[in-house]
C-alpha atoms as a PDB file:
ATOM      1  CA  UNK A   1      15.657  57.516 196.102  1.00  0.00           C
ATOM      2  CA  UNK A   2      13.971  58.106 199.378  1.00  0.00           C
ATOM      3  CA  UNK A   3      16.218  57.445 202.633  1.00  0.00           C
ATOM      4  CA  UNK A   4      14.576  55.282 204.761  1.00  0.00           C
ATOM      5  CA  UNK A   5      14.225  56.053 208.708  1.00  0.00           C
ATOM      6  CA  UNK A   6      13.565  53.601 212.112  1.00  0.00           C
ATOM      7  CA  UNK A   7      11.798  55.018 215.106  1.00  0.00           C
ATOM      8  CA  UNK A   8      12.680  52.974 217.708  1.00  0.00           C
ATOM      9  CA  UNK A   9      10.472  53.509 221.078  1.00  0.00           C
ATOM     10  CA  UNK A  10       7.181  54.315 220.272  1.00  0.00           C
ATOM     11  CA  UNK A  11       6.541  56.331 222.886  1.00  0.00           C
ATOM     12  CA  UNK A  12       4.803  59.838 223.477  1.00  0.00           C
ATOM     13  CA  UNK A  13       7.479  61.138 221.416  1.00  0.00           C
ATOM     14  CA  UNK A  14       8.065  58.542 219.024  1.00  0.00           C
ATOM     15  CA  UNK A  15       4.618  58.528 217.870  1.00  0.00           C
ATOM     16  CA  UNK A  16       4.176  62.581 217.853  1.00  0.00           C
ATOM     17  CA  UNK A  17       7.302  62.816 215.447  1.00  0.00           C
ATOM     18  CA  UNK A  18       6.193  60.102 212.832  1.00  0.00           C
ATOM     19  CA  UNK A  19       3.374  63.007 211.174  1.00  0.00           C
ATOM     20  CA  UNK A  20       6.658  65.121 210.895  1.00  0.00           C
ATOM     21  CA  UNK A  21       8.921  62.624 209.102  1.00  0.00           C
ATOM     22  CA  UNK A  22       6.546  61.019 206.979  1.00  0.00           C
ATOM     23  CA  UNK A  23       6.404  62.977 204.675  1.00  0.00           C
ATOM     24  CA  UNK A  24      10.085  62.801 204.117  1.00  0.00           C
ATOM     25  CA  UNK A  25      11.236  59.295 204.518  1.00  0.00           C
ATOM     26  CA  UNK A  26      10.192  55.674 204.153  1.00  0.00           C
ATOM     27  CA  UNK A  27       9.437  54.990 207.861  1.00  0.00           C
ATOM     28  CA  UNK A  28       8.940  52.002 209.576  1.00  0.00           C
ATOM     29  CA  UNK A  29       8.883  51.748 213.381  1.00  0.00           C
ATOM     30  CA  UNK A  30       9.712  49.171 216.096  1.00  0.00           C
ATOM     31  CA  UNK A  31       8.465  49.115 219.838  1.00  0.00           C
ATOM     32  CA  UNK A  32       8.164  46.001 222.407  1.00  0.00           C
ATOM     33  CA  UNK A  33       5.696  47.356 224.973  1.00  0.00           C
ATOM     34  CA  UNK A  34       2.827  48.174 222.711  1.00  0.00           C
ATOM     35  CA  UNK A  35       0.858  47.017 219.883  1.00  0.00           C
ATOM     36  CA  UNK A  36       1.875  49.778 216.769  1.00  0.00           C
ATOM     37  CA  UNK A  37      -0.947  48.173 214.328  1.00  0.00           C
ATOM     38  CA  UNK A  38      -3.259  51.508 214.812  1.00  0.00           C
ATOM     39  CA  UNK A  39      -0.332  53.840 214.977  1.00  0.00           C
ATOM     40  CA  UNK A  40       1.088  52.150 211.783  1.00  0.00           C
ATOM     41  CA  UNK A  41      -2.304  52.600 209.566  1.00  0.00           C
ATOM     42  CA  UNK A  42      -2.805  56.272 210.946  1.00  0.00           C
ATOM     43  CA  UNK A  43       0.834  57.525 209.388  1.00  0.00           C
ATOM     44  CA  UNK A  44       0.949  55.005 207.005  1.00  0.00           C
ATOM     45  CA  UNK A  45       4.146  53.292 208.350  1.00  0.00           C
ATOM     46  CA  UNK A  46       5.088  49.813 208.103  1.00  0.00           C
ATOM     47  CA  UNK A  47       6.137  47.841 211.567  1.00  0.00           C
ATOM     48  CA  UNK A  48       9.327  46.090 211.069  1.00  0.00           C
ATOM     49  CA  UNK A  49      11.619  43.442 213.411  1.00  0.00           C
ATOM     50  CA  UNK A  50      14.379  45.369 215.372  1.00  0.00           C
ATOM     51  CA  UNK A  51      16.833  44.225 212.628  1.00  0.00           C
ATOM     52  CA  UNK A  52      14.776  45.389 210.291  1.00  0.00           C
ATOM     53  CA  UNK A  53      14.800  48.976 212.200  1.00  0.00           C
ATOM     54  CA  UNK A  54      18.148  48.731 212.494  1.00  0.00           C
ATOM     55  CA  UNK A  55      19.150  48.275 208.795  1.00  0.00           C
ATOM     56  CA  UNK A  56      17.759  51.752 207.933  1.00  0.00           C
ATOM     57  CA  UNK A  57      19.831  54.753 206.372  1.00  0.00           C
ATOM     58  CA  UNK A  58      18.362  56.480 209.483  1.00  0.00           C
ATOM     59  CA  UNK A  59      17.771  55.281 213.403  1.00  0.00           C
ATOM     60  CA  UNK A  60      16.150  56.960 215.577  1.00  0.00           C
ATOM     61  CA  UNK A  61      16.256  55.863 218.756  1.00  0.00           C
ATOM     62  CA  UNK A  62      13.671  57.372 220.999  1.00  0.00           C
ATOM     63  CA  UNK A  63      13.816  55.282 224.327  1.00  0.00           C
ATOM     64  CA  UNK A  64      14.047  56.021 228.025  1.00  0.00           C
ATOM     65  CA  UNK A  65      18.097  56.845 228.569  1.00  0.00           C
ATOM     66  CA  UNK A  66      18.327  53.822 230.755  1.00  0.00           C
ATOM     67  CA  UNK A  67      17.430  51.523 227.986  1.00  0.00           C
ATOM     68  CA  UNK A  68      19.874  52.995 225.216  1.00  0.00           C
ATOM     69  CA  UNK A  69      22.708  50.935 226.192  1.00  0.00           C
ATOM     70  CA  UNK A  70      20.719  47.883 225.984  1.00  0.00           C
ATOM     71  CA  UNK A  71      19.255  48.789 222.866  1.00  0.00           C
ATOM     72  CA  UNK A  72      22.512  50.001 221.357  1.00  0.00           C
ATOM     73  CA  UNK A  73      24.182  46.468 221.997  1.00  0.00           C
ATOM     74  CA  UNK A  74      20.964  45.027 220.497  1.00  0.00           C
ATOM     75  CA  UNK A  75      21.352  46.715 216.427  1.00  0.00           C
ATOM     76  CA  UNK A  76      24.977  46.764 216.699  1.00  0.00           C
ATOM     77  CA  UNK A  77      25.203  43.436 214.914  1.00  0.00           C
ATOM     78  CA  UNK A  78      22.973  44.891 212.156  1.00  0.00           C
ATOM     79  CA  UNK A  79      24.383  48.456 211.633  1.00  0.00           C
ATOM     80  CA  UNK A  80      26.297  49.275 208.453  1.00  0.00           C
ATOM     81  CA  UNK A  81      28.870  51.702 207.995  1.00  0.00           C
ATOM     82  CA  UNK A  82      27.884  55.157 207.088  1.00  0.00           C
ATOM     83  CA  UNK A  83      24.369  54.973 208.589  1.00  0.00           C
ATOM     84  CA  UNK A  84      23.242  57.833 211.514  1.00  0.00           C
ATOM     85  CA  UNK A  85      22.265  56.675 214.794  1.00  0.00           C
ATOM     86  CA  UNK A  86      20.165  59.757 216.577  1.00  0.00           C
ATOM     87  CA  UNK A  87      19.142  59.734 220.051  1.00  0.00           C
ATOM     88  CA  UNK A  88      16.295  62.095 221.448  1.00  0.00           C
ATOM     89  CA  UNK A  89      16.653  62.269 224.908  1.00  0.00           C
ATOM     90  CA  UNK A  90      16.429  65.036 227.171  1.00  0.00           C
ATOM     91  CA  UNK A  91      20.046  64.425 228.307  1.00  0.00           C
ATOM     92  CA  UNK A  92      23.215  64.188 226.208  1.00  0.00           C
ATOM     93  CA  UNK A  93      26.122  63.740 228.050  1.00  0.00           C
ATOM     94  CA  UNK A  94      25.194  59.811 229.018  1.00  0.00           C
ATOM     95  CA  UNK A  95      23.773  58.942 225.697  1.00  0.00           C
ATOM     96  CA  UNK A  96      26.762  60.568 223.517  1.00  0.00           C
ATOM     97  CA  UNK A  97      28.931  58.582 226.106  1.00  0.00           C
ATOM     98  CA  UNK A  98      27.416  54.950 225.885  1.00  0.00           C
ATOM     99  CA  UNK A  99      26.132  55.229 221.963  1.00  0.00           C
ATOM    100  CA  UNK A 100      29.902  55.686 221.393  1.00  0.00           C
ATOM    101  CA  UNK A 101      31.457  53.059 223.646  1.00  0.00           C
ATOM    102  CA  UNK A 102      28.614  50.415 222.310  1.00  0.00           C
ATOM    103  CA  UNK A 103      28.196  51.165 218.267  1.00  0.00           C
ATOM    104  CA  UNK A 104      30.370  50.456 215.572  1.00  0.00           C
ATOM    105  CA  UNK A 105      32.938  53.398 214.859  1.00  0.00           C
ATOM    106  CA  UNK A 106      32.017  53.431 210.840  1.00  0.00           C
ATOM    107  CA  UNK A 107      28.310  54.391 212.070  1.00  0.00           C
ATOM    108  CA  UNK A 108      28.013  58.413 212.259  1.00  0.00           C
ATOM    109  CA  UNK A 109      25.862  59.356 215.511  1.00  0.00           C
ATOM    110  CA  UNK A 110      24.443  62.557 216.246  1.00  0.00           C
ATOM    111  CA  UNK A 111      22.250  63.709 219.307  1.00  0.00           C
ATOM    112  CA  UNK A 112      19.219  65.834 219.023  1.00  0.00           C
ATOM    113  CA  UNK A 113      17.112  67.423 221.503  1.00  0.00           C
ATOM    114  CA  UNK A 114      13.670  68.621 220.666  1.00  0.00           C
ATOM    115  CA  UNK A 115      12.505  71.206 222.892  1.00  0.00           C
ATOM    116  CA  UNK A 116       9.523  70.450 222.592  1.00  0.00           C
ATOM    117  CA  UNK A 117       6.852  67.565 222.915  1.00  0.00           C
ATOM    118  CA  UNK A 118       3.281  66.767 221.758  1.00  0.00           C
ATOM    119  CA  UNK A 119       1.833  69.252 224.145  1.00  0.00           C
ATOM    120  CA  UNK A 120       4.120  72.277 223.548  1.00  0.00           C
ATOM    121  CA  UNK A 121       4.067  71.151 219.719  1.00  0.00           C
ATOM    122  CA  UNK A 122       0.026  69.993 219.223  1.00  0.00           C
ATOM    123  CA  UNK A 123      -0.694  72.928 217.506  1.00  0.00           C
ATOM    124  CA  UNK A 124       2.779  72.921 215.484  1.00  0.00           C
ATOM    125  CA  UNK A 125       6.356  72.648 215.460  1.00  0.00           C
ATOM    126  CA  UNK A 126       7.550  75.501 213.147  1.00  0.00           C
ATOM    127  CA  UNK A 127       9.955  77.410 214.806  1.00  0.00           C
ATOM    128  CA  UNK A 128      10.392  75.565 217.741  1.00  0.00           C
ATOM    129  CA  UNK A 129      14.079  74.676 219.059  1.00  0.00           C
ATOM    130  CA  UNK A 130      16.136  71.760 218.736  1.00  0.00           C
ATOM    131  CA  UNK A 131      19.241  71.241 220.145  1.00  0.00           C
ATOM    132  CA  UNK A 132      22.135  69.131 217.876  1.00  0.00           C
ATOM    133  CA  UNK A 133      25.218  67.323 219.233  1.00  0.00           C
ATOM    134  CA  UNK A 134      27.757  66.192 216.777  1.00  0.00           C
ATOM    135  CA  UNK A 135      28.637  63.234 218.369  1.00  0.00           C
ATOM    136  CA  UNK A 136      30.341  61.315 215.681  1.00  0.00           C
ATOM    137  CA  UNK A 137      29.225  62.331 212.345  1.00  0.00           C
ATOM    138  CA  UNK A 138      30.191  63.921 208.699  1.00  0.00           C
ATOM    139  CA  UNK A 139      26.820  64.414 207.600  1.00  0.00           C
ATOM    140  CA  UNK A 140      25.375  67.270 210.840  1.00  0.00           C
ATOM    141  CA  UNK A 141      25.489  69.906 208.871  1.00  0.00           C
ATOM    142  CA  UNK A 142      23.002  68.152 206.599  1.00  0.00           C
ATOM    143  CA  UNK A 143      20.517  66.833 209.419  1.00  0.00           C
ATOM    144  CA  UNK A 144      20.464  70.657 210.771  1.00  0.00           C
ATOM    145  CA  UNK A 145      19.679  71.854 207.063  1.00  0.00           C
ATOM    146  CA  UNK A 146      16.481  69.409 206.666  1.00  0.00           C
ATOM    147  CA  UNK A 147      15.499  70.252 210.386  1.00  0.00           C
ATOM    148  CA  UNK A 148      16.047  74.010 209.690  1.00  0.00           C
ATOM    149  CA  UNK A 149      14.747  73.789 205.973  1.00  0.00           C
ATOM    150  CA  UNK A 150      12.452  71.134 205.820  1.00  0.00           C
ATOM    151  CA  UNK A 151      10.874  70.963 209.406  1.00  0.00           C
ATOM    152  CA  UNK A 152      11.049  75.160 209.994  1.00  0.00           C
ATOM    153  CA  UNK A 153      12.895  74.690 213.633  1.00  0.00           C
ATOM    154  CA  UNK A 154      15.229  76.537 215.363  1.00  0.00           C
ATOM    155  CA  UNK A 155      18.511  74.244 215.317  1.00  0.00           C
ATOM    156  CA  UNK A 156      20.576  75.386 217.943  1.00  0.00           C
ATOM    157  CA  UNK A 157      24.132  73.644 218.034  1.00  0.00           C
ATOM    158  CA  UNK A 158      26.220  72.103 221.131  1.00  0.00           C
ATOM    159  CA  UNK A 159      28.208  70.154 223.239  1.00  0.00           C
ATOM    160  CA  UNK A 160      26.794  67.235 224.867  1.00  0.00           C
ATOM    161  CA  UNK A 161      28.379  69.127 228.085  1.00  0.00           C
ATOM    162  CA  UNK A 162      26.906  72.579 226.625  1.00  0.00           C
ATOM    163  CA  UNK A 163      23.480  71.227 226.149  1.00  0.00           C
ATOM    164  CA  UNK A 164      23.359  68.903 230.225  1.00  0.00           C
ATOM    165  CA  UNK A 165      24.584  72.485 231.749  1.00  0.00           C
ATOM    166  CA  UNK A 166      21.871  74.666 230.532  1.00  0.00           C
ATOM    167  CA  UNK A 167      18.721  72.187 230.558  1.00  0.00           C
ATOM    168  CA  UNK A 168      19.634  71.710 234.478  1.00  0.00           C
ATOM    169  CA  UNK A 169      18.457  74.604 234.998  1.00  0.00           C
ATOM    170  CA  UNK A 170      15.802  74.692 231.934  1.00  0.00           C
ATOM    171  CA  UNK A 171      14.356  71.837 232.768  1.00  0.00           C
ATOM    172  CA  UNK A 172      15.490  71.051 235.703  1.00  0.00           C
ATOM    173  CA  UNK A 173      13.907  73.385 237.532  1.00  0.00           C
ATOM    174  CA  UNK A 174      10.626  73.464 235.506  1.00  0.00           C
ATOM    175  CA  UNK A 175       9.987  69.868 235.968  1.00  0.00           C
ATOM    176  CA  UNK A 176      10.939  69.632 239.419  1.00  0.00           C
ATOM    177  CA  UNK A 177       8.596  73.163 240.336  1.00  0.00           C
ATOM    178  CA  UNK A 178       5.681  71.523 238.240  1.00  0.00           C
ATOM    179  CA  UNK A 179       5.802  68.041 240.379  1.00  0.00           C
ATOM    180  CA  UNK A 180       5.697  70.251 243.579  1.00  0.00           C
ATOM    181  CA  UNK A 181       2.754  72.164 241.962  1.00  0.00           C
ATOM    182  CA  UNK A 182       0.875  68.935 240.897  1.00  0.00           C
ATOM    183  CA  UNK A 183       1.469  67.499 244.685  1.00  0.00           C
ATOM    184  CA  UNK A 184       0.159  69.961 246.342  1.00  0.00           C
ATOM    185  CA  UNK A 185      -3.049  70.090 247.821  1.00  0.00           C
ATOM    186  CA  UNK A 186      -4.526  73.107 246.068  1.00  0.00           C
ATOM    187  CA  UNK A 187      -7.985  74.239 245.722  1.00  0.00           C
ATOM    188  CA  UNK A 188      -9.840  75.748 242.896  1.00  0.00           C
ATOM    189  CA  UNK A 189      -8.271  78.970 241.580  1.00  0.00           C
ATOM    190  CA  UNK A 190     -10.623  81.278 239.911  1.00  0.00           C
ATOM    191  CA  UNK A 191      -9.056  84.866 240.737  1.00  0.00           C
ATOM    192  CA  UNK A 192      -5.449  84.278 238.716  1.00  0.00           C
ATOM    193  CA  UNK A 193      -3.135  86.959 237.754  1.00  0.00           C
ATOM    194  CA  UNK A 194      -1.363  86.973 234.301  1.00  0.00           C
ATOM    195  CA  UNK A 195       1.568  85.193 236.294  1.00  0.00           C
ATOM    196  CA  UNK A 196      -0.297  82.675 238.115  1.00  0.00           C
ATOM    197  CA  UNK A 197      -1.792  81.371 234.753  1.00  0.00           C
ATOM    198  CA  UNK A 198       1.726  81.296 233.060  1.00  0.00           C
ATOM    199  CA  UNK A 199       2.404  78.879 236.210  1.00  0.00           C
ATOM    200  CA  UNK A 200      -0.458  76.439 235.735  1.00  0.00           C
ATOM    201  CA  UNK A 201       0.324  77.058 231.965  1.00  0.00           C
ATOM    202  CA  UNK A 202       4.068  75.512 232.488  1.00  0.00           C
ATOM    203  CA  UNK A 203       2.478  72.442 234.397  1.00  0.00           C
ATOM    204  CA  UNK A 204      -0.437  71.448 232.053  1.00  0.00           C
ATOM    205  CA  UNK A 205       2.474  71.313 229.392  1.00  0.00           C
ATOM    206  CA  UNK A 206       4.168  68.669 231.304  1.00  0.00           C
ATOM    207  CA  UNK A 207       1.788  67.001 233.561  1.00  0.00           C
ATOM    208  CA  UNK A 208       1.396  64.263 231.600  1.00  0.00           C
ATOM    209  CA  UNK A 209       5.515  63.401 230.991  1.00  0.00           C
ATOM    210  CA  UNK A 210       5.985  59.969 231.761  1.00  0.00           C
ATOM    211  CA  UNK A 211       7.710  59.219 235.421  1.00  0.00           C
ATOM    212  CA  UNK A 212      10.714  57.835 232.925  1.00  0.00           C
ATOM    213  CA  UNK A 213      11.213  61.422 231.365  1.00  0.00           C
ATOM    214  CA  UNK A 214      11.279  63.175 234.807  1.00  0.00           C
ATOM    215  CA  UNK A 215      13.667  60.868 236.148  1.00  0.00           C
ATOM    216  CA  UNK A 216      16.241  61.045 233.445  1.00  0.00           C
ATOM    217  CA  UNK A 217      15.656  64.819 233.715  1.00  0.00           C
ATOM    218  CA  UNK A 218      16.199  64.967 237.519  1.00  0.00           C
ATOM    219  CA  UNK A 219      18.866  62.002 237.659  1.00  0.00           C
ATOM    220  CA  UNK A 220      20.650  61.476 234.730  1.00  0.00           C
ATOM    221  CA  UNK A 221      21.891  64.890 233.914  1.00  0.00           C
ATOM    222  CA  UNK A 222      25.397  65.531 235.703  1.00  0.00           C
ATOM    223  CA  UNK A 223      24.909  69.160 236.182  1.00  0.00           C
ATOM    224  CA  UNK A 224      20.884  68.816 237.810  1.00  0.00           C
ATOM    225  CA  UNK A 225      22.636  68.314 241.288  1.00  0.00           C
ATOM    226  CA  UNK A 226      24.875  71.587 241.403  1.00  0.00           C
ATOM    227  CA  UNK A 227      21.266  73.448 240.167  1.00  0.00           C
ATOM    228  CA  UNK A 228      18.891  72.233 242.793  1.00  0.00           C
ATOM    229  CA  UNK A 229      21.430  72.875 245.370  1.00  0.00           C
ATOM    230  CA  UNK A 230      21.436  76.410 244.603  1.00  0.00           C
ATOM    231  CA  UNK A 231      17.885  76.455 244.088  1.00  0.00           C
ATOM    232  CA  UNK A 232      16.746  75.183 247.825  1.00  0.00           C
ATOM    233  CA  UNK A 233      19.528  77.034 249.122  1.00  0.00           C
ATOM    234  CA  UNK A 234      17.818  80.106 247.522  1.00  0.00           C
ATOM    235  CA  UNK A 235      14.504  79.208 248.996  1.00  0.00           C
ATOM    236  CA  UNK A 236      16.222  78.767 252.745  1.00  0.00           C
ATOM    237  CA  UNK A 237      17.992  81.478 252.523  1.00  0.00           C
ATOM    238  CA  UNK A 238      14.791  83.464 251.417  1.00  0.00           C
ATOM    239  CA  UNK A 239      13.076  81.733 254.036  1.00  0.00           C
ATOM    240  CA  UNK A 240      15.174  83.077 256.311  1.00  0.00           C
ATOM    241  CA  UNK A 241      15.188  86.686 255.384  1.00  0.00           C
ATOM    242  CA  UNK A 242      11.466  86.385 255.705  1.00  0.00           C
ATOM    243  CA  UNK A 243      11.179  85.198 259.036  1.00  0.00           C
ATOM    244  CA  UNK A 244      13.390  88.259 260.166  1.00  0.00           C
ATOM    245  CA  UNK A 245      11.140  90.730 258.559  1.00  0.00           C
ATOM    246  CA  UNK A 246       7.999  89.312 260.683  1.00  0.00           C
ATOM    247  CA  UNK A 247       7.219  92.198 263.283  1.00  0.00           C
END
């Protein structure tokens, strides 16, 4: 019998994944700030109530991290036991944290990371990486065969604490440089070196992130703080070094 599997938060994301799960599970999908009637005849997908979302084997929940707590208190009433709960956020400390504190404990959760997005993944997802956090579940080991069997990715598993540390500076960084790039008042460029094009190359993949993304990257994470502290201490104390070496 095929499982059946909830996106909830249609988003960028939410809509790239559905060509990717289709194929795999009864999906139906759920959003409140847009109308899912083109989205749903596209993948074939039915639209469904938020109870209805919530009563699959399989909910996905692929909102803004603000807006999982309020969500999460939203399908607890309609959760049964030994369904999984996934969350795709960028972060993982502050989801793992509130999914557990506001679902029921005979619901397995697990978080998942895709590194990746519909730019870095237009053209394909097939061995891409995806991080998995074992939240609260007995069944991981299965979700990280289909996405390693099924979907070709690279499943790499974590911590919630593991995963927060090392995207600081991942994406962190990346994000943050790119928004500085796209700010500034450059003009046209048409004598780039190899590494100058890898630049612009980084920031056309995530120009068009929503402001919602880049916040939870920059502001949600714990870690992001200690990482940009080192970073723009780097760039004074380079800075510095610099103006000594003017003759």
């Amino acid at each position: 019998m095929t499982k059946t599997l909830s996106v909830i938060g249609v988003g960028a994301f939410g809509a790239f994944m559905l060509r990717h799960v289709t194929p795999y599970f009864r999906v139906s999908i759920y959003d409140t700030q847009r109308d899912l009637t083109d989205l749903a005849k596209t993948y074939n997908v039915s639209t469904c109530s938020l109870a209805e979302a919530a009563a699959c084997d399989i909910v996905v929940l692929a909102v803004p991290v603000r807006a999982i707590a309020e969500v999460a208190e939203a399908i607890r009433p309609h959760l049964h036991p030994g369904q999984i709960v996934l969350d795709v956020a960028s972060v993982k400390v502050l989801p793992a944290r509130t999914l557990v504190e506001h679902l029921p404990e005979d619901v397995e959760i697990i978080g998942l990371h895709p590194l990746f997005g519909p730019q870095s993944g237009k053209t394909g997802i097939h061995g891409q990486n995806i991080a998995v956090v074992n939240i609260r579940s007995q069944g991981t080991e299965r979700v990280e065969a289909f996405l390693r069997e099924q979907l070709g990715l690279n499943v790499i598993a974590c911590t919630a604490e593991e995963h927060d540390e090392q995207m600081a500076y991942v994406q962190g960084l990346t994000h943050m440089i790119a928004r500085v790039f796209q700010n500034m008042d450059m003009p046209a460029i048409n004598q780039e070196t190899k590494t100058f094009a890898l630049l612009r190359q980084m920031v056309g993949i995530v120009k068009d992130d929503s402001d919602a993304l880049f916040k939870a990257i920059q502001t949600d994470n714990p870690f992001v703080d200690t990482t940009k502290k080192k970073f723009f201490e780097s760039v004074e104390q380079l800075q510095e070094e610099l103006k000594r070496d003017r003759p």
